[in-house]
C-alpha atoms as a PDB file:
ATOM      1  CA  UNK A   1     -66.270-163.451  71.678  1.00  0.00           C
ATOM      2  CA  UNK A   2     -67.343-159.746  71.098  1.00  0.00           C
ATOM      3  CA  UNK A   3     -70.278-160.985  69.204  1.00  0.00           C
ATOM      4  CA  UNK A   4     -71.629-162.478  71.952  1.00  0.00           C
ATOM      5  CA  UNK A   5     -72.294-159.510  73.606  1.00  0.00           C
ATOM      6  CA  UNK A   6     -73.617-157.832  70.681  1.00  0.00           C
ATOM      7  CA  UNK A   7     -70.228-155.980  69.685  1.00  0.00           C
ATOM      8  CA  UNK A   8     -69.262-156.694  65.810  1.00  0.00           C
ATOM      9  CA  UNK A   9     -65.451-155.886  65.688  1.00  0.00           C
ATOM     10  CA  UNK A  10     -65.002-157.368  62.220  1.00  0.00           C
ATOM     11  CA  UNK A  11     -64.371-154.440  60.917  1.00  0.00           C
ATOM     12  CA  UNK A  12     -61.179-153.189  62.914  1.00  0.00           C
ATOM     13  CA  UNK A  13     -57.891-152.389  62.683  1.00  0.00           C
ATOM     14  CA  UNK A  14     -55.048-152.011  64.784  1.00  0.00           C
ATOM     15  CA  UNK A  15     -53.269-148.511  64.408  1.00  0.00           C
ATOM     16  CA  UNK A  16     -50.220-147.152  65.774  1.00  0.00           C
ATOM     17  CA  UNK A  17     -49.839-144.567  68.497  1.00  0.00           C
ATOM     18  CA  UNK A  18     -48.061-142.310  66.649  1.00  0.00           C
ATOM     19  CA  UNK A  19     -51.386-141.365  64.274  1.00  0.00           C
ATOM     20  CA  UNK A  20     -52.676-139.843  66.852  1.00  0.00           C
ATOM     21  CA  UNK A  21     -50.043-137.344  67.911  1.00  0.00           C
ATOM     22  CA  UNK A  22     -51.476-134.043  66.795  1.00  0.00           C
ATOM     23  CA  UNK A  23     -55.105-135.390  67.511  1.00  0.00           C
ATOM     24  CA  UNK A  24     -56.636-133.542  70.601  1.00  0.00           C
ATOM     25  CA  UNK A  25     -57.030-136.256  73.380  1.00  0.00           C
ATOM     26  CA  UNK A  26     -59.310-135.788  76.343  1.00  0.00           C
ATOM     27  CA  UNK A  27     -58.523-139.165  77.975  1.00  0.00           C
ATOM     28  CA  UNK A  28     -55.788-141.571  76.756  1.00  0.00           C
ATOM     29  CA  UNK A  29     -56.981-145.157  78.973  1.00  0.00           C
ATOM     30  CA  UNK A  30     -54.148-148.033  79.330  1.00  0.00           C
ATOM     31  CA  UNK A  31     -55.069-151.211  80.295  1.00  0.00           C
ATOM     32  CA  UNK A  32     -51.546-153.297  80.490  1.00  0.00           C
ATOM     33  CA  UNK A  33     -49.260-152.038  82.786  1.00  0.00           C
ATOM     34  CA  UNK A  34     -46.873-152.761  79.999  1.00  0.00           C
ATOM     35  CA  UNK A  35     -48.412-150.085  77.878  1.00  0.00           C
ATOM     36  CA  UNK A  36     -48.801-147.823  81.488  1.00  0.00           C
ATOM     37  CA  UNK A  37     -45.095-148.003  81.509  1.00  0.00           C
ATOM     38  CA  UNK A  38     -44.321-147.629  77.919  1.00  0.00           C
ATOM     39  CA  UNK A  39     -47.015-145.266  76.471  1.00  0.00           C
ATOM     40  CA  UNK A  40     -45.468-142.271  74.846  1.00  0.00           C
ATOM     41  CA  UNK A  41     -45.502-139.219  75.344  1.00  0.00           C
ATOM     42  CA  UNK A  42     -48.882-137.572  73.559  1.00  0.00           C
ATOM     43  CA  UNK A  43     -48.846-133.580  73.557  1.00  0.00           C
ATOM     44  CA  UNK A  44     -52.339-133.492  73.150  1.00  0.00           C
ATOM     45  CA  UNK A  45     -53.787-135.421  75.784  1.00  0.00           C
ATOM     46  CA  UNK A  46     -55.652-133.942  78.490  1.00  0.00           C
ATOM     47  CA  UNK A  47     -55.773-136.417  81.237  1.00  0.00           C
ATOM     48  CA  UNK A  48     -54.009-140.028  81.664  1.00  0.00           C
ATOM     49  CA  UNK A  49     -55.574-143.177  83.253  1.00  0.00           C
ATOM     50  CA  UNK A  50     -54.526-146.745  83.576  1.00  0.00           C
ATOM     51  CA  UNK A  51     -56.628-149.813  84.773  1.00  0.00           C
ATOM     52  CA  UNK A  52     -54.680-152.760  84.652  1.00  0.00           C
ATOM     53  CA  UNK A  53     -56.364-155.908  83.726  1.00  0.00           C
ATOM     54  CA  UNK A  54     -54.790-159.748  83.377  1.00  0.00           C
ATOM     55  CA  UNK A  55     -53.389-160.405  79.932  1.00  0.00           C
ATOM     56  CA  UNK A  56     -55.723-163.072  78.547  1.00  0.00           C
ATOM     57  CA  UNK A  57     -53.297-164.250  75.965  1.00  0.00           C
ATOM     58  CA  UNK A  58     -51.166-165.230  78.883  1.00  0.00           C
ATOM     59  CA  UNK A  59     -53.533-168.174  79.963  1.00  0.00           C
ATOM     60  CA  UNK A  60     -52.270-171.523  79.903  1.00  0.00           C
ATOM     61  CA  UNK A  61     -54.203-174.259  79.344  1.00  0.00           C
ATOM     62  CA  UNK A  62     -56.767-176.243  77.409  1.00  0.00           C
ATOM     63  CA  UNK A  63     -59.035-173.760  74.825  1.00  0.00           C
ATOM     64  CA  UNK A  64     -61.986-173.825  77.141  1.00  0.00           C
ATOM     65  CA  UNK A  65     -59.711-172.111  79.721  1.00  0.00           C
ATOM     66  CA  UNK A  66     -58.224-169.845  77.337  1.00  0.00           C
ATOM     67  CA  UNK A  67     -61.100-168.708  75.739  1.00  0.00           C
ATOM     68  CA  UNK A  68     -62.777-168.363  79.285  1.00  0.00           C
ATOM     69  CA  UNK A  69     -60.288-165.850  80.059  1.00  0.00           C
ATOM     70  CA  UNK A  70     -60.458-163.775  77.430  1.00  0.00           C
ATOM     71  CA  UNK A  71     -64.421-163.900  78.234  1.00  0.00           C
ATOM     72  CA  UNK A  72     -63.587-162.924  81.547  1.00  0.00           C
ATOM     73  CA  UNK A  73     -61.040-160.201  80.425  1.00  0.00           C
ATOM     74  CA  UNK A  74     -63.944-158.562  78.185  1.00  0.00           C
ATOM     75  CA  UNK A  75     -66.847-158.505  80.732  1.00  0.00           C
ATOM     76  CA  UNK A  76     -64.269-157.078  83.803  1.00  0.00           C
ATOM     77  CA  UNK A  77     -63.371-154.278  80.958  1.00  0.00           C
ATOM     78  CA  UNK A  78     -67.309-153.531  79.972  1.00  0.00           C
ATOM     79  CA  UNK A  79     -68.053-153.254  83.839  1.00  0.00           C
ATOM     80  CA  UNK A  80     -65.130-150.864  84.392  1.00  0.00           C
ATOM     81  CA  UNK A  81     -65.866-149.256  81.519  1.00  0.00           C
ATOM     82  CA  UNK A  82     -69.512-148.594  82.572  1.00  0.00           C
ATOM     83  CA  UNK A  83     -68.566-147.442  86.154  1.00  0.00           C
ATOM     84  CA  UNK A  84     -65.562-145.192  85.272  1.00  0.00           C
ATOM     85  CA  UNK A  85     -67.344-143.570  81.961  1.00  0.00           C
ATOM     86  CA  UNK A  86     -71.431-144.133  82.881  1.00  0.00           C
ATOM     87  CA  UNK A  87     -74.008-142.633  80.517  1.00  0.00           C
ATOM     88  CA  UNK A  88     -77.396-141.618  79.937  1.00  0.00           C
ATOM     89  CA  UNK A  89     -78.431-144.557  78.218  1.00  0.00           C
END
């Protein structure tokens, strides 16, 4: 699905939070309210922000549906992505 808009993820990984303890942080972004609620604590962040978004995965249905969602999911996150961080490009 990320290919389709040009974004080649097959190449990541996953990591866990704690790797990133001692890293200086400007922004730390949440976009479950699960994680909103259960982030922990990172000393070096600067600033906190949470957009909650549906959880794709959570789609019931046939595979059109559920893959239409997680379409869906992606282009609302690009668009708030683009409005809340914009650039010079």
């Amino acid at each position: 699905m990320m290919d389709e808009v040009g974004i080649d993820i097959s190449e990541h990984t996953s990591d866990l939070i704690d790797a990133y303890d001692d890293t200086p942080l400007d922004v730390v972004v949440t976009v479950c309210d699960d994680a909103a609620e259960n982030c922990p604590y990172l000393p070096a962040r600067k600033h906190n922000l949470h957009q909650g978004f549906e959880d794709p995965s959570a789609v019931k249905g046939a595979e059109e549906e559920k893959r239409a969602a997680f379409c869906r999911i992606r282009d609302e996150l690009a668009d708030w992505i683009d409005e809340t961080f914009p650039t010079d490009r």
